[in-house]
C-alpha atoms as a PDB file:
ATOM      1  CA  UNK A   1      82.400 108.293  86.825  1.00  0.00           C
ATOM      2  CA  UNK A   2      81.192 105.589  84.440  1.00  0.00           C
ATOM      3  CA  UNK A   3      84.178 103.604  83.068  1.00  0.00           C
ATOM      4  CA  UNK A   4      87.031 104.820  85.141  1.00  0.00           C
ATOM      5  CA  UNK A   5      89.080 102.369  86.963  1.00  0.00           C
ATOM      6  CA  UNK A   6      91.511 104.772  89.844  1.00  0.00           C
ATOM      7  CA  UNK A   7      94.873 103.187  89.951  1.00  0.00           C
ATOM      8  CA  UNK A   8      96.724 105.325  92.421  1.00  0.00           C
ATOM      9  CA  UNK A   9      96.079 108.659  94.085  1.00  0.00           C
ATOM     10  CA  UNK A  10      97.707 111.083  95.880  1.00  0.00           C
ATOM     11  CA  UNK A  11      96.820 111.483  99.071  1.00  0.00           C
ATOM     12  CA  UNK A  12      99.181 114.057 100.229  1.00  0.00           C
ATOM     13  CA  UNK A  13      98.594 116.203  97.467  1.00  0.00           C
ATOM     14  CA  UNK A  14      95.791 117.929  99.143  1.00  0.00           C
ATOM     15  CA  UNK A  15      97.481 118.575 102.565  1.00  0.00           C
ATOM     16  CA  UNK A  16     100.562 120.101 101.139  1.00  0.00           C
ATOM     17  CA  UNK A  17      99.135 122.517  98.488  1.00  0.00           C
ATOM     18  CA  UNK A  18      96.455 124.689  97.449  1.00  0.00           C
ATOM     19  CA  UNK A  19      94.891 123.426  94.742  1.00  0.00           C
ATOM     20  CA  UNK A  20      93.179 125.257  91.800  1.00  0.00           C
ATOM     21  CA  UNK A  21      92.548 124.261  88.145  1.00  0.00           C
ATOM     22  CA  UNK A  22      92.630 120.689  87.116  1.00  0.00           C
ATOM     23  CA  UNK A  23      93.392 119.373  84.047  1.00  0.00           C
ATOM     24  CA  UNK A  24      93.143 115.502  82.313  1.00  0.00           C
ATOM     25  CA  UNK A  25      96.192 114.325  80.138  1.00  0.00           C
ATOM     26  CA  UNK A  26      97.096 111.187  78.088  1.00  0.00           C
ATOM     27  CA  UNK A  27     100.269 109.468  79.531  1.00  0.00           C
ATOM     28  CA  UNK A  28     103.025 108.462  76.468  1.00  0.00           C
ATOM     29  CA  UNK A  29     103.595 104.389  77.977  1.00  0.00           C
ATOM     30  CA  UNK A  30     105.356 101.244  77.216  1.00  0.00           C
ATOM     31  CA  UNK A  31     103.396  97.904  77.259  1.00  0.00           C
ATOM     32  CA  UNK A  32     105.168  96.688  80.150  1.00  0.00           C
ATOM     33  CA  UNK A  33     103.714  99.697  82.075  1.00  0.00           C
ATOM     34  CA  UNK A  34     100.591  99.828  80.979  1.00  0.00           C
ATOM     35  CA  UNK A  35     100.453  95.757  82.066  1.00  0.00           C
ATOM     36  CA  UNK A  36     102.078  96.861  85.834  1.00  0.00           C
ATOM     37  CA  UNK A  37      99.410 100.401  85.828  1.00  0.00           C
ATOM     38  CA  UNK A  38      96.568  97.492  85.328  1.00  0.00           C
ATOM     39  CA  UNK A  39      97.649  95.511  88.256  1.00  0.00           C
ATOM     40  CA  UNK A  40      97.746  98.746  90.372  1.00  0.00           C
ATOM     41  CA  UNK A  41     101.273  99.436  90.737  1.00  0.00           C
ATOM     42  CA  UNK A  42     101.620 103.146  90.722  1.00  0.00           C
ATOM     43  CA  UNK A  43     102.663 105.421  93.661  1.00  0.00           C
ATOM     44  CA  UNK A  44     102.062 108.915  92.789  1.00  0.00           C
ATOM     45  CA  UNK A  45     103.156 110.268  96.221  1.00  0.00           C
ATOM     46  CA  UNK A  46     106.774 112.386  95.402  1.00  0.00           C
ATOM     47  CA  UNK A  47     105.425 112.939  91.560  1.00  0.00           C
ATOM     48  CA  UNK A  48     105.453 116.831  90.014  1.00  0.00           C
ATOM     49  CA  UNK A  49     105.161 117.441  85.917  1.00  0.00           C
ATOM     50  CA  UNK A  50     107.625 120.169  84.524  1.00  0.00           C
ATOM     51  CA  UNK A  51     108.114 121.729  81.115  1.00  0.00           C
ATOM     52  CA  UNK A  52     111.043 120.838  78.903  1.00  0.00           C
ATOM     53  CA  UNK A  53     112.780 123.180  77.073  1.00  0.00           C
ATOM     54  CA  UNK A  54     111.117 122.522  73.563  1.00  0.00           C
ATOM     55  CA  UNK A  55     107.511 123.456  75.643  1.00  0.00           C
ATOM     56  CA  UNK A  56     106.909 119.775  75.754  1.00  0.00           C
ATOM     57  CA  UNK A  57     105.025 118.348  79.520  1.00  0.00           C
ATOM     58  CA  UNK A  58     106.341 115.694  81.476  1.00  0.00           C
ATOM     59  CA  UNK A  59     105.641 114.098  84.833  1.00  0.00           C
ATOM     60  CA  UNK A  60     108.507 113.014  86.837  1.00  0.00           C
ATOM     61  CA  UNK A  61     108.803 111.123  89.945  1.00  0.00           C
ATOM     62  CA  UNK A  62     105.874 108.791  88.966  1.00  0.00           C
ATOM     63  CA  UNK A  63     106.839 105.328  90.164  1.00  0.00           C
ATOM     64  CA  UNK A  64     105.248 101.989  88.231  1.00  0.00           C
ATOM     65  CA  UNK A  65     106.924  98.730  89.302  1.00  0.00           C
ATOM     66  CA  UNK A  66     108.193  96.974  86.949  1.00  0.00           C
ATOM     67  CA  UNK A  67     105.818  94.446  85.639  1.00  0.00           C
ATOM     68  CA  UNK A  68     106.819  90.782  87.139  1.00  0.00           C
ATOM     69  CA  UNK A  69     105.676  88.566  84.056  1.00  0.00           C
ATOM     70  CA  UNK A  70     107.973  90.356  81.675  1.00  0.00           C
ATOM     71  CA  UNK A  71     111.051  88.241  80.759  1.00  0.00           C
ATOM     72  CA  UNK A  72     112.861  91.218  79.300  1.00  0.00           C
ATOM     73  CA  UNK A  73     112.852  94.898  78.089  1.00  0.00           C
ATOM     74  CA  UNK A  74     111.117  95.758  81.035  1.00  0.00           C
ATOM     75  CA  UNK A  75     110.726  99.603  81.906  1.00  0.00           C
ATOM     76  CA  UNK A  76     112.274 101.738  83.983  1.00  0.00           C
ATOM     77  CA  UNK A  77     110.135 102.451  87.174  1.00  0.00           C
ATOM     78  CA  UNK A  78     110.791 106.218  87.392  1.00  0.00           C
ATOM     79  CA  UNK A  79     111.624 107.134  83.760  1.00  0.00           C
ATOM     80  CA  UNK A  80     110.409 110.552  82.606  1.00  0.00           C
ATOM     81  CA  UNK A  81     107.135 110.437  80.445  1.00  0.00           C
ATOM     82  CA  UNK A  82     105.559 112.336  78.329  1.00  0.00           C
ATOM     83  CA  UNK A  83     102.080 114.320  78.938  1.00  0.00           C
ATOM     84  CA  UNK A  84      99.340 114.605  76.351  1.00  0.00           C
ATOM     85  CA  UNK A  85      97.554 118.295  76.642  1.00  0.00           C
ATOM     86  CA  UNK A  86      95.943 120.632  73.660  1.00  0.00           C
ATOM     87  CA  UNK A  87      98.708 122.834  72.323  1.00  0.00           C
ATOM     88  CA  UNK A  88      96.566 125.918  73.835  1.00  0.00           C
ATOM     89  CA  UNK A  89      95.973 124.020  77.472  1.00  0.00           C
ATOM     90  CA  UNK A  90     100.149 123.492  77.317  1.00  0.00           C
ATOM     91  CA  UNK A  91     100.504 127.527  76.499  1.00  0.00           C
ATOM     92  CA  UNK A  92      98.558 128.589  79.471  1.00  0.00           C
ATOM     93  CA  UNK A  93      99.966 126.296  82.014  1.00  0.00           C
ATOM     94  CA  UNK A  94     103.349 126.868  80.923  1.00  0.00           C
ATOM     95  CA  UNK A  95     102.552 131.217  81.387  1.00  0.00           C
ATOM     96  CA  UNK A  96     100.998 130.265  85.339  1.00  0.00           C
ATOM     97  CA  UNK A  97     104.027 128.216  86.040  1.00  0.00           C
ATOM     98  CA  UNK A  98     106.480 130.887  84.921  1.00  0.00           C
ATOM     99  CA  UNK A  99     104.539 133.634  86.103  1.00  0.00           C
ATOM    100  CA  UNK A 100     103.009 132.953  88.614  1.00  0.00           C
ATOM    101  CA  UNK A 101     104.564 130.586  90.539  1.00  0.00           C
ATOM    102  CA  UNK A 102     102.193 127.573  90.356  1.00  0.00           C
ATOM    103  CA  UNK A 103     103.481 123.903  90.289  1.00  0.00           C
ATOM    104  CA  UNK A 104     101.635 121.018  88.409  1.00  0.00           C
ATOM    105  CA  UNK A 105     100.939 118.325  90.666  1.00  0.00           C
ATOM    106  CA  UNK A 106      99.415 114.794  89.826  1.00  0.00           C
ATOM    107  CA  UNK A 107      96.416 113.933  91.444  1.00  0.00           C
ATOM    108  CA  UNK A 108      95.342 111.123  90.273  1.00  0.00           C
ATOM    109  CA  UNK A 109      95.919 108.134  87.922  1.00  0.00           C
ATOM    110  CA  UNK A 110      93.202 106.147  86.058  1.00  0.00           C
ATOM    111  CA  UNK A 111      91.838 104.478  82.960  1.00  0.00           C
ATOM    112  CA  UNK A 112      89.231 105.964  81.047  1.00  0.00           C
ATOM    113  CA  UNK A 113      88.058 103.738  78.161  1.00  0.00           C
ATOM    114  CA  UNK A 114      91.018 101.996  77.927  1.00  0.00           C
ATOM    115  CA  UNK A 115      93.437 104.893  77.986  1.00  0.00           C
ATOM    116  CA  UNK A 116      95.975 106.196  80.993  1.00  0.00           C
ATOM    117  CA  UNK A 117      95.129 109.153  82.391  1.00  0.00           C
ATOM    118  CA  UNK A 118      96.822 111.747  84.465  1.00  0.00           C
ATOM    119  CA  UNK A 119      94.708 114.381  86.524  1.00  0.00           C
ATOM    120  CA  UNK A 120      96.857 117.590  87.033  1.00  0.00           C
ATOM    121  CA  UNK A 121      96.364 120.027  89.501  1.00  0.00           C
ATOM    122  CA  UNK A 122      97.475 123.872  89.360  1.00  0.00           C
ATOM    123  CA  UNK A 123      99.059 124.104  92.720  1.00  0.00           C
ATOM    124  CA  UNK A 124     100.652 126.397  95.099  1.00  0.00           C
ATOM    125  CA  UNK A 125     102.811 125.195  98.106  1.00  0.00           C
ATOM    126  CA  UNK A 126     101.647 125.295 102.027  1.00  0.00           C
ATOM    127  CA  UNK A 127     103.484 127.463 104.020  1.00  0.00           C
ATOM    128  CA  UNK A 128     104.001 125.496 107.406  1.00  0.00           C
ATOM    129  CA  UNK A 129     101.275 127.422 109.928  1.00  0.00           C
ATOM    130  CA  UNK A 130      98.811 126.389 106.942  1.00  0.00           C
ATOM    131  CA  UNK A 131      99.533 122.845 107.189  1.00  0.00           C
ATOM    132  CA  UNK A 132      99.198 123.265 110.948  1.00  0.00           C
ATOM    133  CA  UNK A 133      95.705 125.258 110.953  1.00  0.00           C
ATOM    134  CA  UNK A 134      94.638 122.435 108.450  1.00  0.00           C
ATOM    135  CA  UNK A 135      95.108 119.656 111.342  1.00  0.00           C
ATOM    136  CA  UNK A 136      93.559 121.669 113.642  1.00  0.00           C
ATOM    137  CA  UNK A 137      90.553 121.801 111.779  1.00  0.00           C
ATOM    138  CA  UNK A 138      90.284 118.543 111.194  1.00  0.00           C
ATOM    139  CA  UNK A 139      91.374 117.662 114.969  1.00  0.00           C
ATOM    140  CA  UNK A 140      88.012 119.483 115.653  1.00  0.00           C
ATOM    141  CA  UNK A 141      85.749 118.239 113.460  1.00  0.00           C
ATOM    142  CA  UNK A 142      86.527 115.297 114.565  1.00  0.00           C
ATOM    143  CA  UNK A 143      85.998 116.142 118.188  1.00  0.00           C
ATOM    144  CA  UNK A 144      82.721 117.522 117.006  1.00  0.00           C
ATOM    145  CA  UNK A 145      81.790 114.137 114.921  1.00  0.00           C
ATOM    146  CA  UNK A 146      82.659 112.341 118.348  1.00  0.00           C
ATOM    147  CA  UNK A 147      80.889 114.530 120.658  1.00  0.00           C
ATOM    148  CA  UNK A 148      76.982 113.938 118.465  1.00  0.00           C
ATOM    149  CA  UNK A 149      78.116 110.579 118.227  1.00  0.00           C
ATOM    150  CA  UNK A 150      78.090 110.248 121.861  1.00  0.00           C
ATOM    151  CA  UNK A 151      74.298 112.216 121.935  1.00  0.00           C
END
């Protein structure tokens, strides 16, 4: 990816749901974030995005620090904000999550020339017994990895 600079990611995203579609939105920021988002200080770990009831997105649960240089009107560090989709990309996701039972999870968060971006996942929850085949697998592999190591 030419021109992207990753600022946070969420790691646990992966091992808790399935993930299908993705999607990229614009982010609705203050200066002060924007400032703290180009230091890297962004935890997306507890983060979800949920329709309000005018049909507008927003990501909650998205934690920037506040930014340290800032003397005052400094942001809030988990404020709601705003999520910038087509109108026709906002119809369809808001139809799976109502539907179907998909949640929007953030995946990542990035600058792409110059602009904060969110990458949102379509996502359905784990049940726990897929979580625990998940480790398994991986316990192998890595047993596997280990034992042509050894070769």
């Amino acid at each position: 990816m030419d021109g992207v600079k990753i600022v946070a990611v969420n790691k646990k995203a992966r091992f808790n749901y399935e993930l299908g579609d993705r999607y990229e939105a614009g982010l609705v920021l203050t200066g002060t974030e924007v400032k703290s988002l180009r230091m890297g200080k962004a935890n997306l770990t507890d983060s979800f995005a949920k329709f309000s009831d005018r049909g507008e997105l927003w990501v909650r649960g998205l934690h920037i620090s506040p930014y340290p240089f800032a003397y005052y009107d400094n942001h809030t560090p988990e404020r709601p904000r705003k999520l910038l989709l087509h109108k026709r990309e906002l119809r369809r996701l808001a139809g799976k999550v109502n539907e179907q039972g998909y949640s929007l999870i953030p995946l990542r968060l990035y600058f792409k020339r110059g602009r904060a971006k969110l990458e949102l996942a379509l996502a359905k929850g784990k049940k726990l017994h897929d979580k625990r085949q998940a480790l398994k697998r991986r316990d192998q592999e890595r047993e596997m990895e280990r034992a042509l190591r050894r070769r």
